[in-house]
PDB file of N, CA and C in Angstrom:
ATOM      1  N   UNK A   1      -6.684  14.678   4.856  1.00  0.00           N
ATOM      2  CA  UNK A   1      -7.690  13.779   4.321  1.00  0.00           C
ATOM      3  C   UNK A   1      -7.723  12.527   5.197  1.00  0.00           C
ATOM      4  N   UNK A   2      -8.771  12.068   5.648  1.00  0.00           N
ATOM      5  CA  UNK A   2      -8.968  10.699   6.102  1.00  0.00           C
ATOM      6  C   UNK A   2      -8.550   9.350   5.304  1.00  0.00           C
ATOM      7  N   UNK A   3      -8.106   8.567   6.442  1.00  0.00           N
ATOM      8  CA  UNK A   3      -7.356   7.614   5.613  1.00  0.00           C
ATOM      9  C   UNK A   3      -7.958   6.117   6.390  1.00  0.00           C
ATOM     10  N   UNK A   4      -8.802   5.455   5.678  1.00  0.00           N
ATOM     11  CA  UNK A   4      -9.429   3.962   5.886  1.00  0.00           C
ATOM     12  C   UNK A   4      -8.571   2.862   5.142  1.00  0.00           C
ATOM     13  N   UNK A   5      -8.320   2.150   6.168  1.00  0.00           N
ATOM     14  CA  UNK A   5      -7.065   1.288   5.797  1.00  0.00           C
ATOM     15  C   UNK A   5      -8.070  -0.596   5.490  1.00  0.00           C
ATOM     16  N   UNK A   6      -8.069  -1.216   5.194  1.00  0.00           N
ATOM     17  CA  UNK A   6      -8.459  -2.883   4.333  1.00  0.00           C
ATOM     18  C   UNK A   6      -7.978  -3.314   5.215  1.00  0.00           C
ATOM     19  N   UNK A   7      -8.926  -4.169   6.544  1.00  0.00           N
ATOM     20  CA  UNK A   7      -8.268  -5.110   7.194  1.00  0.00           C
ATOM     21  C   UNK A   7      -6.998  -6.196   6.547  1.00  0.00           C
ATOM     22  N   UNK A   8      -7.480  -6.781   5.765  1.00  0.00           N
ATOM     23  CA  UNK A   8      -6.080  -7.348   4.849  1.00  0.00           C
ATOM     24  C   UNK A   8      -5.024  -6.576   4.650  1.00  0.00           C
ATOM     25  N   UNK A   9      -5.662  -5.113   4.303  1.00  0.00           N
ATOM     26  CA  UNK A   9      -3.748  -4.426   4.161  1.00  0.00           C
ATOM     27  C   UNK A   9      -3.309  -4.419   5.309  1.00  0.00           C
ATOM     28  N   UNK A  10      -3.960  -4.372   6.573  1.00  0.00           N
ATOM     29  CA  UNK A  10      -3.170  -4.429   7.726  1.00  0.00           C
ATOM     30  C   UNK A  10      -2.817  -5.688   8.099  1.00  0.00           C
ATOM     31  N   UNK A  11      -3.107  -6.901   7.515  1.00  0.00           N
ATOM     32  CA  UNK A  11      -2.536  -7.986   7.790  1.00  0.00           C
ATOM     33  C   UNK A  11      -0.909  -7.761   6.993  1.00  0.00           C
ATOM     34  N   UNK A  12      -1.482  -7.472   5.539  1.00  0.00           N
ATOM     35  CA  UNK A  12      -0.417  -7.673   4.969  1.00  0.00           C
ATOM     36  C   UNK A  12       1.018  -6.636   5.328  1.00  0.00           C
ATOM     37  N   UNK A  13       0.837  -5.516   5.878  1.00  0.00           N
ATOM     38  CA  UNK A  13       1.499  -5.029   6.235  1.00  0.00           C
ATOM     39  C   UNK A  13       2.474  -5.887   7.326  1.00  0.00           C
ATOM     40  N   UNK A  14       1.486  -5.962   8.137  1.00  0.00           N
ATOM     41  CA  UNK A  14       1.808  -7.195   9.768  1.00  0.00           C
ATOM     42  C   UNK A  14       2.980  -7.966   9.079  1.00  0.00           C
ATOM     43  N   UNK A  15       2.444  -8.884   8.069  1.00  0.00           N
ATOM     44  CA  UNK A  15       3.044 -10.161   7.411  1.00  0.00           C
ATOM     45  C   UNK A  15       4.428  -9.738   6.950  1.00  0.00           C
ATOM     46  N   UNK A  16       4.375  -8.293   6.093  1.00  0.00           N
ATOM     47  CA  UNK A  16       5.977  -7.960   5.681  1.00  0.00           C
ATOM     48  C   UNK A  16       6.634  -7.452   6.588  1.00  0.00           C
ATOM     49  N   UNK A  17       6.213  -6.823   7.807  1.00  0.00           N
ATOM     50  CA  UNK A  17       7.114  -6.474   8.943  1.00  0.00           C
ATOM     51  C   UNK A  17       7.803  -7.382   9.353  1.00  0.00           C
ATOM     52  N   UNK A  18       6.629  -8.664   9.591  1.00  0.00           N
ATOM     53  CA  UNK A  18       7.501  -9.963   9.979  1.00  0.00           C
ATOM     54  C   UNK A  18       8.251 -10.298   9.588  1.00  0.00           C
ATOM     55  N   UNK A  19       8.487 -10.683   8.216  1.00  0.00           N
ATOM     56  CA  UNK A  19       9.216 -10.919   6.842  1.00  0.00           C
ATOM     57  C   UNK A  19      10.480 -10.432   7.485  1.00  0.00           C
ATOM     58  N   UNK A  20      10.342  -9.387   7.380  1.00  0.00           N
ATOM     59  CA  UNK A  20      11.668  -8.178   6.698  1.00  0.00           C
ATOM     60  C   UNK A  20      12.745  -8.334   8.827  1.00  0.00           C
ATOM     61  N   UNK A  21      11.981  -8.533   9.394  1.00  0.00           N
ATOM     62  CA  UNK A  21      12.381  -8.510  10.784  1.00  0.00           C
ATOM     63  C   UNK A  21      12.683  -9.723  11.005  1.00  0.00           C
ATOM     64  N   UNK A  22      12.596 -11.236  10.224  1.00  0.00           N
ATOM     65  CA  UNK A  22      13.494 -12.461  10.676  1.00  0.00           C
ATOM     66  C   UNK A  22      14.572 -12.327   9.396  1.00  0.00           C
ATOM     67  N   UNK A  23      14.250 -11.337   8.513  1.00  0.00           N
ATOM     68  CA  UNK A  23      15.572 -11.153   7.826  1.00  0.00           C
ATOM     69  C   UNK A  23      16.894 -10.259   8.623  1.00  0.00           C
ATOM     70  N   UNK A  24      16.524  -9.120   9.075  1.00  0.00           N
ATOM     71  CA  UNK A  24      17.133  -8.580  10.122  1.00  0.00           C
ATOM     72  C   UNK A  24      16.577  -7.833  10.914  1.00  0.00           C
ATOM     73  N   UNK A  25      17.012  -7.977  12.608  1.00  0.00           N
ATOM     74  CA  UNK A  25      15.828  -7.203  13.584  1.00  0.00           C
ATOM     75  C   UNK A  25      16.153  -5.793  13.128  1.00  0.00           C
ATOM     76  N   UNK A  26      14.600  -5.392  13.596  1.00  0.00           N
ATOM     77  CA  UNK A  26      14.699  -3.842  13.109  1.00  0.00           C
ATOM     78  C   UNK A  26      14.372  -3.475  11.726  1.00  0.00           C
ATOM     79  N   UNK A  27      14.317  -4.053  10.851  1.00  0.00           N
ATOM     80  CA  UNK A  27      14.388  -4.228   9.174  1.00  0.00           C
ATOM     81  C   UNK A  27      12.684  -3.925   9.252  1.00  0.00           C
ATOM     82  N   UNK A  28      11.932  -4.848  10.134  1.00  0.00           N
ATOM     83  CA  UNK A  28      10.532  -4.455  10.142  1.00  0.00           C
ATOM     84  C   UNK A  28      10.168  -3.345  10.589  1.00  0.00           C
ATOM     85  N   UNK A  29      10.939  -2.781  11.157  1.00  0.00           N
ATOM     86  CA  UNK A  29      10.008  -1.392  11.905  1.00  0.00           C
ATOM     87  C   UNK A  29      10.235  -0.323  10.518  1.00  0.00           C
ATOM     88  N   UNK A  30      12.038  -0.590  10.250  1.00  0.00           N
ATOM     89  CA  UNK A  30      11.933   0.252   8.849  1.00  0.00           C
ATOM     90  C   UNK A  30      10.507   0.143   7.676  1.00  0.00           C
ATOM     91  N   UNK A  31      10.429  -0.790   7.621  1.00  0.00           N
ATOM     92  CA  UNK A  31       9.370  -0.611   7.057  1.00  0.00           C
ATOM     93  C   UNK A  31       8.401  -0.497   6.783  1.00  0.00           C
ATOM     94  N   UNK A  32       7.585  -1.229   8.266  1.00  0.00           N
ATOM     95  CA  UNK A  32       6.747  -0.124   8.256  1.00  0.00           C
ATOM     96  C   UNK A  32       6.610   1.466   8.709  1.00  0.00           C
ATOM     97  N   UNK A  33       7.568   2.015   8.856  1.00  0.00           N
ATOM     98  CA  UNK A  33       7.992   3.348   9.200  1.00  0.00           C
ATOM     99  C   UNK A  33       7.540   4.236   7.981  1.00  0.00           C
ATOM    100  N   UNK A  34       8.117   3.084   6.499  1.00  0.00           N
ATOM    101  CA  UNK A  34       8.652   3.843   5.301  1.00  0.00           C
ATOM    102  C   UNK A  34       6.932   3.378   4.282  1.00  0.00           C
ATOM    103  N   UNK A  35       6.302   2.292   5.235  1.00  0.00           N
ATOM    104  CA  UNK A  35       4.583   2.707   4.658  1.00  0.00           C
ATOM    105  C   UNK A  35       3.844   3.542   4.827  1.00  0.00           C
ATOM    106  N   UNK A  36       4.174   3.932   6.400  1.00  0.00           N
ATOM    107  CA  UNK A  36       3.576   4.716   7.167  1.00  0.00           C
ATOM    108  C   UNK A  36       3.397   6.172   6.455  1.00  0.00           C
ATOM    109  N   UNK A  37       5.138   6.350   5.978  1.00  0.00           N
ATOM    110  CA  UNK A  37       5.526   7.970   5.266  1.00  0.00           C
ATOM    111  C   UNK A  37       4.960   7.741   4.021  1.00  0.00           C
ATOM    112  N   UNK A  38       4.645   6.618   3.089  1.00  0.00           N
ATOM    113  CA  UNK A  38       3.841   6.414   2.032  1.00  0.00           C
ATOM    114  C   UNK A  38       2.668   6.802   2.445  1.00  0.00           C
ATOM    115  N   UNK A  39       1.731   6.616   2.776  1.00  0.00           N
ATOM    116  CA  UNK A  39       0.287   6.794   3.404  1.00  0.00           C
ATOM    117  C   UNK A  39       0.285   7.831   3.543  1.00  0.00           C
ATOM    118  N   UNK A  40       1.263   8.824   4.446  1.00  0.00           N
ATOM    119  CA  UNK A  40       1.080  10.490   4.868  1.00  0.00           C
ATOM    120  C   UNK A  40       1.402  11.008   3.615  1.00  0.00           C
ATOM    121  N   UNK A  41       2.308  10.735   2.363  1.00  0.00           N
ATOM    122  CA  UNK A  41       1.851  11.638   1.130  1.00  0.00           C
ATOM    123  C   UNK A  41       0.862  11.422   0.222  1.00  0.00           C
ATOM    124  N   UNK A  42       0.039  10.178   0.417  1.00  0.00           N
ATOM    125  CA  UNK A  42      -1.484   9.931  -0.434  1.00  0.00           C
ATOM    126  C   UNK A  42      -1.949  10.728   0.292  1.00  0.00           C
ATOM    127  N   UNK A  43      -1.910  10.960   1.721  1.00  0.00           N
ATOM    128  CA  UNK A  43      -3.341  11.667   2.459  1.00  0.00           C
ATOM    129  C   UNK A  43      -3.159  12.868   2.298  1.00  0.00           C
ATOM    130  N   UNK A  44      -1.586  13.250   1.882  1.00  0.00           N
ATOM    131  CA  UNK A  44      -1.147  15.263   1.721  1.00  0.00           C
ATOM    132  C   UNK A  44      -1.736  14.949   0.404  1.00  0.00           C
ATOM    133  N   UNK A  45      -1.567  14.337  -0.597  1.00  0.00           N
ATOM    134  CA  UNK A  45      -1.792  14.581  -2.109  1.00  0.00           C
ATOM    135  C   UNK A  45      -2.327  13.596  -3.003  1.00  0.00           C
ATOM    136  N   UNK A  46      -3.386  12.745  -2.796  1.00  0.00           N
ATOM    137  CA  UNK A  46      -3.409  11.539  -3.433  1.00  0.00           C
ATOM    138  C   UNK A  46      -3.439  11.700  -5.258  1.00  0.00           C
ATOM    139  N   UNK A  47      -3.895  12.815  -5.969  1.00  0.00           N
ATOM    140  CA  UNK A  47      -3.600  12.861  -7.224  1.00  0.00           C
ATOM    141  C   UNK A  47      -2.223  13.172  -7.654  1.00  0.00           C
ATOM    142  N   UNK A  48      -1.274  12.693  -7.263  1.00  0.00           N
ATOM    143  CA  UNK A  48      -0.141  13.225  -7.471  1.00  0.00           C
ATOM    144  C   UNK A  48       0.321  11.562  -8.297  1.00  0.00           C
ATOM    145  N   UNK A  49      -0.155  10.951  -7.634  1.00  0.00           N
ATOM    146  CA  UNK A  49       0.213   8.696  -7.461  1.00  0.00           C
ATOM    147  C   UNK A  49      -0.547   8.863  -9.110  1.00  0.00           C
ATOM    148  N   UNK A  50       0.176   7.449  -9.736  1.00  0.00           N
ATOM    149  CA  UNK A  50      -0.653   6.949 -11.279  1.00  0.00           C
ATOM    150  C   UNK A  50      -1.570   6.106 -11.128  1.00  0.00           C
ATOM    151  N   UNK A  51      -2.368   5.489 -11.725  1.00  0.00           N
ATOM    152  CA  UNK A  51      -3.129   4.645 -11.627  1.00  0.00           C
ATOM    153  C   UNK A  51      -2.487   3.699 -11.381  1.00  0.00           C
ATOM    154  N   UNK A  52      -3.363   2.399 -11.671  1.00  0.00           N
ATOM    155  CA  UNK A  52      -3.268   1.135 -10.956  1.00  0.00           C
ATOM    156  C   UNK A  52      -3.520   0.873 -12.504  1.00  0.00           C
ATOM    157  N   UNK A  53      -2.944  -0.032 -13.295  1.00  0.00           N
ATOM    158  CA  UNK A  53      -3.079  -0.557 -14.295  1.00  0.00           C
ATOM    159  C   UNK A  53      -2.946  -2.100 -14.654  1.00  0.00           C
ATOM    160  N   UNK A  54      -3.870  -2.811 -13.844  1.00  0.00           N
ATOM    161  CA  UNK A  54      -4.023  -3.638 -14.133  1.00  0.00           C
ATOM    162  C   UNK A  54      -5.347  -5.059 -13.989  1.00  0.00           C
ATOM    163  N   UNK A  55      -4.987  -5.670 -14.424  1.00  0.00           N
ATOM    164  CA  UNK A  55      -6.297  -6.612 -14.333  1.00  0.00           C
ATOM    165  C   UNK A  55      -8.114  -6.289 -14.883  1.00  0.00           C
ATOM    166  N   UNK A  56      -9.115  -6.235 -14.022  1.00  0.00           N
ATOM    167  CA  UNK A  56     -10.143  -5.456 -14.930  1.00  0.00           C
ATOM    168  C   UNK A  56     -10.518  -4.211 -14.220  1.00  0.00           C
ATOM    169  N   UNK A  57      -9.629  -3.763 -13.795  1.00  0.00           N
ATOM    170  CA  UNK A  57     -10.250  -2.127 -13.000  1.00  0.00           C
ATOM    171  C   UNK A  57      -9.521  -1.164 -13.246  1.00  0.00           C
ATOM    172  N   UNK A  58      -9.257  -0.977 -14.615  1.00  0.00           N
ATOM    173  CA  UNK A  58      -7.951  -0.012 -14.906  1.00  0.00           C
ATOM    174  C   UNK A  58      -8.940   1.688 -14.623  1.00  0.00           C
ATOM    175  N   UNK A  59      -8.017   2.267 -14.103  1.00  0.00           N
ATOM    176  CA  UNK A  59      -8.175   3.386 -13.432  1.00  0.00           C
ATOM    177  C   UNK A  59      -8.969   3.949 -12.572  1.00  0.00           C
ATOM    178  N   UNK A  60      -9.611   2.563 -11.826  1.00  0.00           N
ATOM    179  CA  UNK A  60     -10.065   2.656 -10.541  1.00  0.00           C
ATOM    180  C   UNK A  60      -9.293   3.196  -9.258  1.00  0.00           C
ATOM    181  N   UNK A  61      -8.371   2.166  -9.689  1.00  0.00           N
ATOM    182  CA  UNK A  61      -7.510   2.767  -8.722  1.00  0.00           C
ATOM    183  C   UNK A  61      -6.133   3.044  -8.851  1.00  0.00           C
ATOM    184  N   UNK A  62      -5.227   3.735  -7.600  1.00  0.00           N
ATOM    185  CA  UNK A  62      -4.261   4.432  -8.045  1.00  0.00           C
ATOM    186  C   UNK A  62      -3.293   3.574  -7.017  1.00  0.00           C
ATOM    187  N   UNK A  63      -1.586   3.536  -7.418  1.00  0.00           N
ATOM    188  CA  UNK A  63      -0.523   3.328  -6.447  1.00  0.00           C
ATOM    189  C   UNK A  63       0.715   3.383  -6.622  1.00  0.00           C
ATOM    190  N   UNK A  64       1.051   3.834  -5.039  1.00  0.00           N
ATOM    191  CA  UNK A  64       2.072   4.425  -4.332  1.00  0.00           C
ATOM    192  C   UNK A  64       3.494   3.796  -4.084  1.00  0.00           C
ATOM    193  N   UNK A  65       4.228   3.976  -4.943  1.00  0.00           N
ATOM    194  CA  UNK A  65       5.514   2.845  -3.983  1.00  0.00           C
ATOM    195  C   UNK A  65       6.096   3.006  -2.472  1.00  0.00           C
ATOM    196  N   UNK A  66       6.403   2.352  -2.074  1.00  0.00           N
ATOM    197  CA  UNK A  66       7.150   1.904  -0.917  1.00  0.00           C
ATOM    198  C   UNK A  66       8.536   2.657  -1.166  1.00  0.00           C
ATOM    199  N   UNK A  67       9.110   3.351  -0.849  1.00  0.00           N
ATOM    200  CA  UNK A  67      10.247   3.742  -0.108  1.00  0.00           C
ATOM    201  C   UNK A  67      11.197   2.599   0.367  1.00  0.00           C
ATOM    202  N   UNK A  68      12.575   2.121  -0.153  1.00  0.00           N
ATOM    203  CA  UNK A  68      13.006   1.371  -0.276  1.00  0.00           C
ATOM    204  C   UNK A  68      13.179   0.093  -0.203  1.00  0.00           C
ATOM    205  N   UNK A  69      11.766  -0.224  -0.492  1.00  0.00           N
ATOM    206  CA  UNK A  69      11.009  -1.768  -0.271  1.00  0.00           C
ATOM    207  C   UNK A  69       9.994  -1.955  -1.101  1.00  0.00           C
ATOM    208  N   UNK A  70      10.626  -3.069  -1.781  1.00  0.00           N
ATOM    209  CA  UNK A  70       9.242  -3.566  -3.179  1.00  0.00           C
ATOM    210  C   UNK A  70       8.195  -3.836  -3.020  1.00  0.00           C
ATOM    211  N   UNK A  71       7.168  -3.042  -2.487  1.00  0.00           N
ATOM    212  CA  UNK A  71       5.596  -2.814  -2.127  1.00  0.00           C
ATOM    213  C   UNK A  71       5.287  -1.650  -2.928  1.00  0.00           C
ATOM    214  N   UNK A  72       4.030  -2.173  -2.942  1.00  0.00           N
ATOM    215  CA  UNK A  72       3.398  -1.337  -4.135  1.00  0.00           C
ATOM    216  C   UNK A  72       1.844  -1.007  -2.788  1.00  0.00           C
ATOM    217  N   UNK A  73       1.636  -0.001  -2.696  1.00  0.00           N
ATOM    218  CA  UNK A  73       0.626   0.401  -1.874  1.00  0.00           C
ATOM    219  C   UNK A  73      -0.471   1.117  -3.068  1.00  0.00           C
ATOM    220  N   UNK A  74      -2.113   0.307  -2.878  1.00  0.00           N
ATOM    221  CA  UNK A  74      -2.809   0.579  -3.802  1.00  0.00           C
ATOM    222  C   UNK A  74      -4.120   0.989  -2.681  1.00  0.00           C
ATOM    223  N   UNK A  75      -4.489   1.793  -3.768  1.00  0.00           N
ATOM    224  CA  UNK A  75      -5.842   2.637  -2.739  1.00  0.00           C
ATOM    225  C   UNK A  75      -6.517   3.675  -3.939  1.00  0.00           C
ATOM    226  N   UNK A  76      -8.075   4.266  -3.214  1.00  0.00           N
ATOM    227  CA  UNK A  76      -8.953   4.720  -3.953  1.00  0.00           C
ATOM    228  C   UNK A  76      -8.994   5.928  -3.443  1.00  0.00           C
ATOM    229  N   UNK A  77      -9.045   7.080  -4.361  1.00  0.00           N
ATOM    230  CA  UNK A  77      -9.263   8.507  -3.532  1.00  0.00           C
ATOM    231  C   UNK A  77     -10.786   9.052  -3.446  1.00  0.00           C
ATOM    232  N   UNK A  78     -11.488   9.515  -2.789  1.00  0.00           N
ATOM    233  CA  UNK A  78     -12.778   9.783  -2.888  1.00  0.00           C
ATOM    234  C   UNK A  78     -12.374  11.693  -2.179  1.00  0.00           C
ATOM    235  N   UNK A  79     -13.343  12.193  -2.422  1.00  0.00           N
ATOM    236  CA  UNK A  79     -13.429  13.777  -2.367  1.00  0.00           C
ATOM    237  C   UNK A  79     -13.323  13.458  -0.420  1.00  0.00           C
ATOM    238  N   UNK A  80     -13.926  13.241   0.389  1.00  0.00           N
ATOM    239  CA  UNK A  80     -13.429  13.044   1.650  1.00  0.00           C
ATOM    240  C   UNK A  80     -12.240  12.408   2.238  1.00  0.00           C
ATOM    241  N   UNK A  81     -12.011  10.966   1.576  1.00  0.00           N
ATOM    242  CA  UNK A  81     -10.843   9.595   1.985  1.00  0.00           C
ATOM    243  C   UNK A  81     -10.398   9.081   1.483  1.00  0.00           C
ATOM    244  N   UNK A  82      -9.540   8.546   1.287  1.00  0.00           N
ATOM    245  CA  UNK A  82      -8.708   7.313   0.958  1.00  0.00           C
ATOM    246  C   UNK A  82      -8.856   5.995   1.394  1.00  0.00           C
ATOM    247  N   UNK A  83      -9.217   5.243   0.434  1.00  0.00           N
ATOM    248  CA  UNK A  83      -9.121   3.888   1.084  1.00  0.00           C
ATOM    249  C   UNK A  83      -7.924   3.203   0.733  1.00  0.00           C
ATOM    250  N   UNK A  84      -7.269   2.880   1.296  1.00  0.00           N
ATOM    251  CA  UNK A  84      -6.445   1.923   1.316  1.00  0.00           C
ATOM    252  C   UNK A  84      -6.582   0.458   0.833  1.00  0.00           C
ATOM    253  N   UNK A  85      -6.678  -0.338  -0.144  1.00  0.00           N
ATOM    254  CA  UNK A  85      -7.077  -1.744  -0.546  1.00  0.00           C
ATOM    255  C   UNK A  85      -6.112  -2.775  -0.271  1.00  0.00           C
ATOM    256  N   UNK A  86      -4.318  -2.442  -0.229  1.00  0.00           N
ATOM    257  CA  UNK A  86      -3.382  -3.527  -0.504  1.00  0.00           C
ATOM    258  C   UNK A  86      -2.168  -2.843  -0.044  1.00  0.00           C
ATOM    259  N   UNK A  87      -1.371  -3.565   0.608  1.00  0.00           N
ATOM    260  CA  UNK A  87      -0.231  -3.148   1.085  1.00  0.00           C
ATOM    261  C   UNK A  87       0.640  -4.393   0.457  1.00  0.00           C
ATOM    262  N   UNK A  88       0.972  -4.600  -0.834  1.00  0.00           N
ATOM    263  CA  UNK A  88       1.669  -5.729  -1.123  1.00  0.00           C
ATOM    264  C   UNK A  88       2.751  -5.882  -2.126  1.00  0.00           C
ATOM    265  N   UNK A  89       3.336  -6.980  -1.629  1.00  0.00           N
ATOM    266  CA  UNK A  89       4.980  -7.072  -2.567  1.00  0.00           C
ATOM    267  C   UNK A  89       4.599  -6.401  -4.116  1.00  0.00           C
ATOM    268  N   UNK A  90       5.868  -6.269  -4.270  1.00  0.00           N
ATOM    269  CA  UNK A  90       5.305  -5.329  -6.197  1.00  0.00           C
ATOM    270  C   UNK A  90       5.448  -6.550  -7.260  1.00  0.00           C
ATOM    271  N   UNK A  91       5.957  -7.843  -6.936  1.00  0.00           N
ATOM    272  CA  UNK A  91       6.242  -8.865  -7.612  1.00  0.00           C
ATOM    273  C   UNK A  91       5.109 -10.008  -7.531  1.00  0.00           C
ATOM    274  N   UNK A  92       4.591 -10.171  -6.236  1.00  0.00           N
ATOM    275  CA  UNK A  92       4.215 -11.198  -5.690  1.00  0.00           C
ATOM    276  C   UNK A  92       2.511 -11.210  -5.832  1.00  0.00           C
ATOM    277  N   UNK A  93       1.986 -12.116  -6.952  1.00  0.00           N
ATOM    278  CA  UNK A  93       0.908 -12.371  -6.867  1.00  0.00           C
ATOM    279  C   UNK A  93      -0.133 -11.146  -7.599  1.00  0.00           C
ATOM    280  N   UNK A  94       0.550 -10.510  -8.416  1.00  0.00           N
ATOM    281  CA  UNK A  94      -0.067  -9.051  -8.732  1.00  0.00           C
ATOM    282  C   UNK A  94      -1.819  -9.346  -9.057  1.00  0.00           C
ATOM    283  N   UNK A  95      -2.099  -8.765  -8.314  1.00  0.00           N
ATOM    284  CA  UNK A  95      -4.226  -8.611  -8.592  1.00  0.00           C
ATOM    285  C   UNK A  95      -4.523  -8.960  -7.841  1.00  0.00           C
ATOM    286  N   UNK A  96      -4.081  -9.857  -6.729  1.00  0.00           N
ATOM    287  CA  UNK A  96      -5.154 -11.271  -6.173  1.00  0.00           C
ATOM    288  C   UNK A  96      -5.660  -9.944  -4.930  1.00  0.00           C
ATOM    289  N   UNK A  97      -6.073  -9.007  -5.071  1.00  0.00           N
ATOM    290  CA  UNK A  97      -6.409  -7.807  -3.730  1.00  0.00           C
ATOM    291  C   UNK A  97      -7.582  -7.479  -4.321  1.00  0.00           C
ATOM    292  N   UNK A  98      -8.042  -7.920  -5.881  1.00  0.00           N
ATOM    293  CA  UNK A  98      -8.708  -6.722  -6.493  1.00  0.00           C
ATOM    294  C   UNK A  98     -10.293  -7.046  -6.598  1.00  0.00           C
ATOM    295  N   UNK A  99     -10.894  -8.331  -5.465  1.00  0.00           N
ATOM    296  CA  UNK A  99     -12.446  -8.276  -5.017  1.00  0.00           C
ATOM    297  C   UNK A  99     -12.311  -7.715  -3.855  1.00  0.00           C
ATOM    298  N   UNK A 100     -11.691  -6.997  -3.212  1.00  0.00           N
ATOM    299  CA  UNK A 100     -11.942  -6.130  -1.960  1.00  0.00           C
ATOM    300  C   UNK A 100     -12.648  -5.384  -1.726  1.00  0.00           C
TER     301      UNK A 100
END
């Protein structure tokens, strides 16, 4: 399945690599390594993920956790693609992605 990624999620991705890499070098590549392998099982299976439950778009959309890093990866499945909307902390700021 095709996978269209939210200029912002690719910031935000950018932003936690950084993060996680002045915490320790290398720490960033892990993770984005471990988004990357998030993304390849929405695109093998995206009905497999729960919804997105929150704010005013409940079951618009659906998301994915992060693999040993508190990101919550949120995205829309359509019969062709995936969009990708948010690549962001699971704590930090929950909704502020959701006029995208």
């Amino acid at each position: 399945m095709r996978i269209r990624i939210d200029p912002e999620a690719i910031v935000e991705l950018s932003d936690g690599a950084l993060w996680y890499d002045r915490k320790s070098f290398g720490l960033g590549d892990d993770f984005v390594a471990e988004v990357h392998e998030a993304i390849g099982r929405i695109a093998d299976n995206p009905s497999q993920f729960g919804r997105y439950e929150g704010g005013g778009v409940v079951g618009k959309y659906q998301r994915a956790l992060v693999k040993r890093f508190p990101y919550v990866i949120i995205f829309e499945a359509f019969s062709d693609e995936v969009v990708v909307h948010s690549i962001s902390h699971g704590a930090q700021r929950p909704g502020y992605w959701e006029n995208r």
